[in-house]
Protein backbone atom coordinates (compact mmCIF):
# COMPACT_ATOMS: atom_id res chain seq x y z
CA UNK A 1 -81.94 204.88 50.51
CA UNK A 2 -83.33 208.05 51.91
CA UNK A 3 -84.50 210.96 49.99
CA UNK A 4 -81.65 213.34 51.10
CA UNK A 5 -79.57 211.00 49.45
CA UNK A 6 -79.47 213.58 46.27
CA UNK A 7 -80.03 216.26 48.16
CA UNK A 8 -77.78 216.08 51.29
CA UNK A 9 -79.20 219.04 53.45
CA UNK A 10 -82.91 218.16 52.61
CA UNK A 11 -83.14 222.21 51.79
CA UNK A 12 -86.22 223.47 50.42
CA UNK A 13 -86.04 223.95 46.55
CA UNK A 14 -85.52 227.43 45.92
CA UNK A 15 -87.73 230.00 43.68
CA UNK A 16 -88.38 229.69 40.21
CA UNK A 17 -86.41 231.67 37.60
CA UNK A 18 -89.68 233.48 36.92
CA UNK A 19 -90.15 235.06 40.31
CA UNK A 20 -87.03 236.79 39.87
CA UNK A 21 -85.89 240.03 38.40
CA UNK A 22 -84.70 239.36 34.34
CA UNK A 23 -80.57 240.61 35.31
CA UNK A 24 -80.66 238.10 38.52
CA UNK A 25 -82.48 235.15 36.39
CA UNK A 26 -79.86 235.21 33.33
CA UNK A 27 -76.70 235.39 36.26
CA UNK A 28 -78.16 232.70 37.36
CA UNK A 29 -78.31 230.91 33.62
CA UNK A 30 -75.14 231.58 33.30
CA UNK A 31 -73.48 230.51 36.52
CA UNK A 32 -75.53 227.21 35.74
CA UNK A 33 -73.82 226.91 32.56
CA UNK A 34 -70.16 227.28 34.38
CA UNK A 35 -71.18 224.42 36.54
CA UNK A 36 -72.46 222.19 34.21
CA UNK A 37 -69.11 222.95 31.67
CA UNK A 38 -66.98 222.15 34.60
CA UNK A 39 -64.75 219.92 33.66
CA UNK A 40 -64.11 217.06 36.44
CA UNK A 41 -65.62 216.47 39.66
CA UNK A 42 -64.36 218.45 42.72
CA UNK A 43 -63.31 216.64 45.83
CA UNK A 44 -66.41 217.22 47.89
CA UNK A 45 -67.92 215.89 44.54
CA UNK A 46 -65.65 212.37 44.26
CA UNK A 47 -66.59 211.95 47.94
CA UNK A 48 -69.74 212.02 47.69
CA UNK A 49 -69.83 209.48 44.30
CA UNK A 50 -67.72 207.30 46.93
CA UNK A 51 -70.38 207.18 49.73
CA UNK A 52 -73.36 206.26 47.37
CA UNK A 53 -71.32 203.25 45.89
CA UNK A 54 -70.57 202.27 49.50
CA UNK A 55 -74.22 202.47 50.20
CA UNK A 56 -75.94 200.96 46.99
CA UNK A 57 -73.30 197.77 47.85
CA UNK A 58 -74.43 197.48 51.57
CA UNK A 59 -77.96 197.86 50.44
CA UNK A 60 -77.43 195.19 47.50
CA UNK A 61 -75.74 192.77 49.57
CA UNK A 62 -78.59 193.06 52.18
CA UNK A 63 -81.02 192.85 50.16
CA UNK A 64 -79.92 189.78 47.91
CA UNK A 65 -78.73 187.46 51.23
CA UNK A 66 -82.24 188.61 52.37
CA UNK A 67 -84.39 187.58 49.78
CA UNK A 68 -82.06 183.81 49.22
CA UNK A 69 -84.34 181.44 50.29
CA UNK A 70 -81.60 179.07 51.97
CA UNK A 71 -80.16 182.33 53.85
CA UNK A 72 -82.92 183.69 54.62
CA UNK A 73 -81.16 186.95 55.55
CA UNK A 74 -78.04 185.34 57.04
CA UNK A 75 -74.51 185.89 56.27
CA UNK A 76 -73.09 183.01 53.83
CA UNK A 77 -70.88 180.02 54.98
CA UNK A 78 -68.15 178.90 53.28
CA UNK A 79 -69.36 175.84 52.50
CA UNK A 80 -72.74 177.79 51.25
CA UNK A 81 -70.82 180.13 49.34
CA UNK A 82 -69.08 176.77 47.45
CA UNK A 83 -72.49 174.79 46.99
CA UNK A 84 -72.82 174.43 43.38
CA UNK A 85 -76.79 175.90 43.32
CA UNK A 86 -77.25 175.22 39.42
CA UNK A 87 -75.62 174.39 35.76
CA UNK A 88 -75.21 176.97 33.36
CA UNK A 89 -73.51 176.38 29.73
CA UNK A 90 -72.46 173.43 31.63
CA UNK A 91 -70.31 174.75 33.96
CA UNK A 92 -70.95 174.80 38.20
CA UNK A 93 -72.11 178.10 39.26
CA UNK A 94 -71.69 178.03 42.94
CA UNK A 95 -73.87 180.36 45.36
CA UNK A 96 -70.83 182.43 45.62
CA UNK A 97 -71.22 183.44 41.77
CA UNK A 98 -74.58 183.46 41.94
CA UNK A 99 -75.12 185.95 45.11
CA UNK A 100 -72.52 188.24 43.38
CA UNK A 101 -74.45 188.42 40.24
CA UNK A 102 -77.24 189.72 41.87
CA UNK A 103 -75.65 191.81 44.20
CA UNK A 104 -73.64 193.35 41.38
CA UNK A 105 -77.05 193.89 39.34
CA UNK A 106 -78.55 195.43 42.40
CA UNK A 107 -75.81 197.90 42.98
CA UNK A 108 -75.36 199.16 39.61
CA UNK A 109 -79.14 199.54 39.06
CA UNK A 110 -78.57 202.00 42.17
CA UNK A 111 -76.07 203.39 41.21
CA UNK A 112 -77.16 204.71 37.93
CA UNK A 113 -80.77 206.12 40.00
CA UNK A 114 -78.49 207.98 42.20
CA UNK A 115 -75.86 209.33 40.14
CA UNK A 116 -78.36 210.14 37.28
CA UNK A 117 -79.87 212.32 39.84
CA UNK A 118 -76.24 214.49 40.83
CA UNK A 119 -74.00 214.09 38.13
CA UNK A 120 -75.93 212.62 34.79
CA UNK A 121 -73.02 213.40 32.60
CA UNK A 122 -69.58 212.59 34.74
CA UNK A 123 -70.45 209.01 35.02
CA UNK A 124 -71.20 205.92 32.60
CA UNK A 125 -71.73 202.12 34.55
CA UNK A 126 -70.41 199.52 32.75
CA UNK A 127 -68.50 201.20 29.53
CA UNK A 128 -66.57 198.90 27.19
CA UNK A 129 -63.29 200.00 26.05
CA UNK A 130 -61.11 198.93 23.02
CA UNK A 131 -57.97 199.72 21.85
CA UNK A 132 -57.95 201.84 18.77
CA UNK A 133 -55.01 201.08 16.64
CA UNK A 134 -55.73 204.47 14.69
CA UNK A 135 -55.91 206.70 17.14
CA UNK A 136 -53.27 204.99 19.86
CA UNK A 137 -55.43 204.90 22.38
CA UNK A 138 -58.36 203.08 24.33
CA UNK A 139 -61.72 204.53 23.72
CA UNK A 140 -65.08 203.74 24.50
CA UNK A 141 -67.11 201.71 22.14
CA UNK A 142 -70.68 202.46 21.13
CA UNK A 143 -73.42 200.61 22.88
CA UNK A 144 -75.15 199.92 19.73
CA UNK A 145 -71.47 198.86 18.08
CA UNK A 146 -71.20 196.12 20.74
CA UNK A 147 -75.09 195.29 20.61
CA UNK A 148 -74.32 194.54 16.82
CA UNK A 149 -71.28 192.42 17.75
CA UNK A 150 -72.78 190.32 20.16
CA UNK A 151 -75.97 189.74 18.16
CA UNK A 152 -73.85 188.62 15.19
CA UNK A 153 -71.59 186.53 17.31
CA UNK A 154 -68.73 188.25 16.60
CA UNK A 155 -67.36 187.88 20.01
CA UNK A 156 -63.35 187.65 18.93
CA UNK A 157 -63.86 191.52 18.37
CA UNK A 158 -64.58 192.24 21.76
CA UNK A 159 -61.61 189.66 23.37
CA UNK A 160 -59.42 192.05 25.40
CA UNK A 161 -62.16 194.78 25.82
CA UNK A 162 -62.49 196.46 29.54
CA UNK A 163 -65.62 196.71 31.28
CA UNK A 164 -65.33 198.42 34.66
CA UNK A 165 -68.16 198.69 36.68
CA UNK A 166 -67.79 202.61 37.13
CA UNK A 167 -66.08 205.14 35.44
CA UNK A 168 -66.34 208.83 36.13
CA UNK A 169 -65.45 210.97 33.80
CA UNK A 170 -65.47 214.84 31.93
CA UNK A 171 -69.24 215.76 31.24
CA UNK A 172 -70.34 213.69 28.06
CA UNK A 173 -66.82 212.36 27.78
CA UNK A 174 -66.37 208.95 28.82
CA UNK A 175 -63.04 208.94 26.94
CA UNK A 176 -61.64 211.55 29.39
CA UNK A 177 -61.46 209.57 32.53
CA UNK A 178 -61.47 210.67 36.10
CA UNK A 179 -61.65 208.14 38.32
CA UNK A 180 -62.14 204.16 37.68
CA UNK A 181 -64.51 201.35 40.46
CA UNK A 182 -65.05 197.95 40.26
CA UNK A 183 -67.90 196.38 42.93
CA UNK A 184 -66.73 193.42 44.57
CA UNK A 185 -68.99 190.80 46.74
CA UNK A 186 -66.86 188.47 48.85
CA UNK A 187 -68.83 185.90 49.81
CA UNK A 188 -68.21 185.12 53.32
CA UNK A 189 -68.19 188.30 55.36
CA UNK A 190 -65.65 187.31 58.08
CA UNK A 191 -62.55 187.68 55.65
CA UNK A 192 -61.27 190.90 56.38
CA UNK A 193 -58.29 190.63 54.00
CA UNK A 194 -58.22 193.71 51.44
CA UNK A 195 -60.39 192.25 48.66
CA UNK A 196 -58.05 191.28 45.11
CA UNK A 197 -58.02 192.39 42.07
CA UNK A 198 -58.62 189.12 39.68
CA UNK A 199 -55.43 188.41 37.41
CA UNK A 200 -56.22 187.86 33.81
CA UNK A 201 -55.75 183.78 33.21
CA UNK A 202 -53.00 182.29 30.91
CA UNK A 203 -54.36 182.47 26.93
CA UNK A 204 -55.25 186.08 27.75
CA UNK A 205 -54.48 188.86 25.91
CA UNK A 206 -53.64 190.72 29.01
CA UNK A 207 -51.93 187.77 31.10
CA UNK A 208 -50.48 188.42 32.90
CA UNK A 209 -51.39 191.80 34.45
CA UNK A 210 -54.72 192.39 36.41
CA UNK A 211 -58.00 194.25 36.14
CA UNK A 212 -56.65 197.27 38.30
CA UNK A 213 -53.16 197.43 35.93
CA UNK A 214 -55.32 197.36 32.67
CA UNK A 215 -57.69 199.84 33.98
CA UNK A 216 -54.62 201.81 34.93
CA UNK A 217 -52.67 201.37 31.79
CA UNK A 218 -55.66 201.81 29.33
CA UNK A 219 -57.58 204.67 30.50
CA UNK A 220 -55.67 206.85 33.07
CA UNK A 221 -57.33 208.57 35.57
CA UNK A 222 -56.47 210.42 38.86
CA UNK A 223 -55.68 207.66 40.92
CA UNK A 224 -55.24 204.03 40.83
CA UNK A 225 -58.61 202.46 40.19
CA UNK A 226 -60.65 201.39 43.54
CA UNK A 227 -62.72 198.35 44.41
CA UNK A 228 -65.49 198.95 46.34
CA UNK A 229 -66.85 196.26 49.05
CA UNK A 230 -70.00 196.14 51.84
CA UNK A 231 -67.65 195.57 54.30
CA UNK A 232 -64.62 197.72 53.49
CA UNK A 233 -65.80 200.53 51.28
CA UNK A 234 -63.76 201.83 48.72
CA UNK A 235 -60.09 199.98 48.70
């Protein structure tokens, strides 16, 4: 991804504070703090979040189909994508789950380097939410609390948690959210069908509602949270 990426008119980086008169360098300060105490992104702003997750999932998928050594840069089959490539825990994992593993790694890896770069404190990859009886509300769980969990094996805690890929939010604020994405990898590129929000199975707490619904439902937002595809962008 080019360098303009983060800075979209490639404009040359402007004085330093110190060359300028005292009055003009604290109006400055200051106009920097109303910026950075703003409280959601602007539309320009959301816009421009959108085009990088379109781009870091192009890249990814590129790059992953590209380095498989069966594909060798080539689009997937079908029956490629259902070719059962390795056991894990016992169970198939097809190249279809595989690809999309590492395609999802891939784009959320770029995602955080370009985001960090524009907006460091509207966005968090990957946040867990729980349901907090005591409160009445979802809210985001500590990184270290869910560390702890998952080290002690105390995965019935986190049953019925929600991980979205994306969620951009108020500045520091995760619980505050703004708008909600989920990257998804179909395998084989020539289905041009809107890409599907996966239903929760039956034995689920959340059967028998969908990712999109609980993402709606559980933390708000401005709009109904988006997939985001190589081939279609954001849905």
């Amino acid at each position: 991804m080019d360098g303009c990426l983060r800075n979209p008119g490639c404009i040359a980086a402007a004085p330093s504070d110190e060359a300028l008169i005292p009055w003009l360098s604290r109006a400055m300060g200051a106009a920097r703090t109303i910026v950075s105490l703003k409280d959601l992104l602007d539309a320009a702003e959301v816009a421009r979040v959108e085009y990088i997750l379109v781009e870091c999932a192009k890249d990814a998928n590129f790059r992953v189909n590209d380095a498989d050594e069966e594909l060798k840069g080539k689009a997937p089959t079908e029956e490629q994508c259902n070719q059962v490539v390795r056991q894990e825990n016992g169970k198939d994992v097809t190249r279809a789950m595989e690809l999309g593993n590492k395609k999802h790694a891939l784009a959320l890896g770029c995602v955080q380097r370009e985001l960090g770069g524009l907006f460091p404190e509207n966005f968090t990859v990957q946040p867990r939410y729980k349901y907090d009886p005591q409160v009445g509300r979802w809210q985001r769980l500590a990184p270290e609390q869910v560390a702890e969990w998952l080290r002690n094996q105390l995965f019935d805690l986190l049953l019925g948690t929600l991980v979205p890929d994306l969620v951009i939010h108020a500045p520091g604020n995760p619980n505050k959210v703004q708008r909600v994405y989920d990257f998804k990898f179909p395998c084989v590129p020539g289905r041009k069908s809107a890409p599907q929000w996966r239903p929760y199975p039956k034995g689920h707490p959340h059967h028998p509602k969908n990712q999109q619904r609980m993402y709606k439902e559980a933390l708000g937002g401005e709009q109904d949270p988006a997939l985001v595809t190589p081939q279609l962008g954001v849905q």
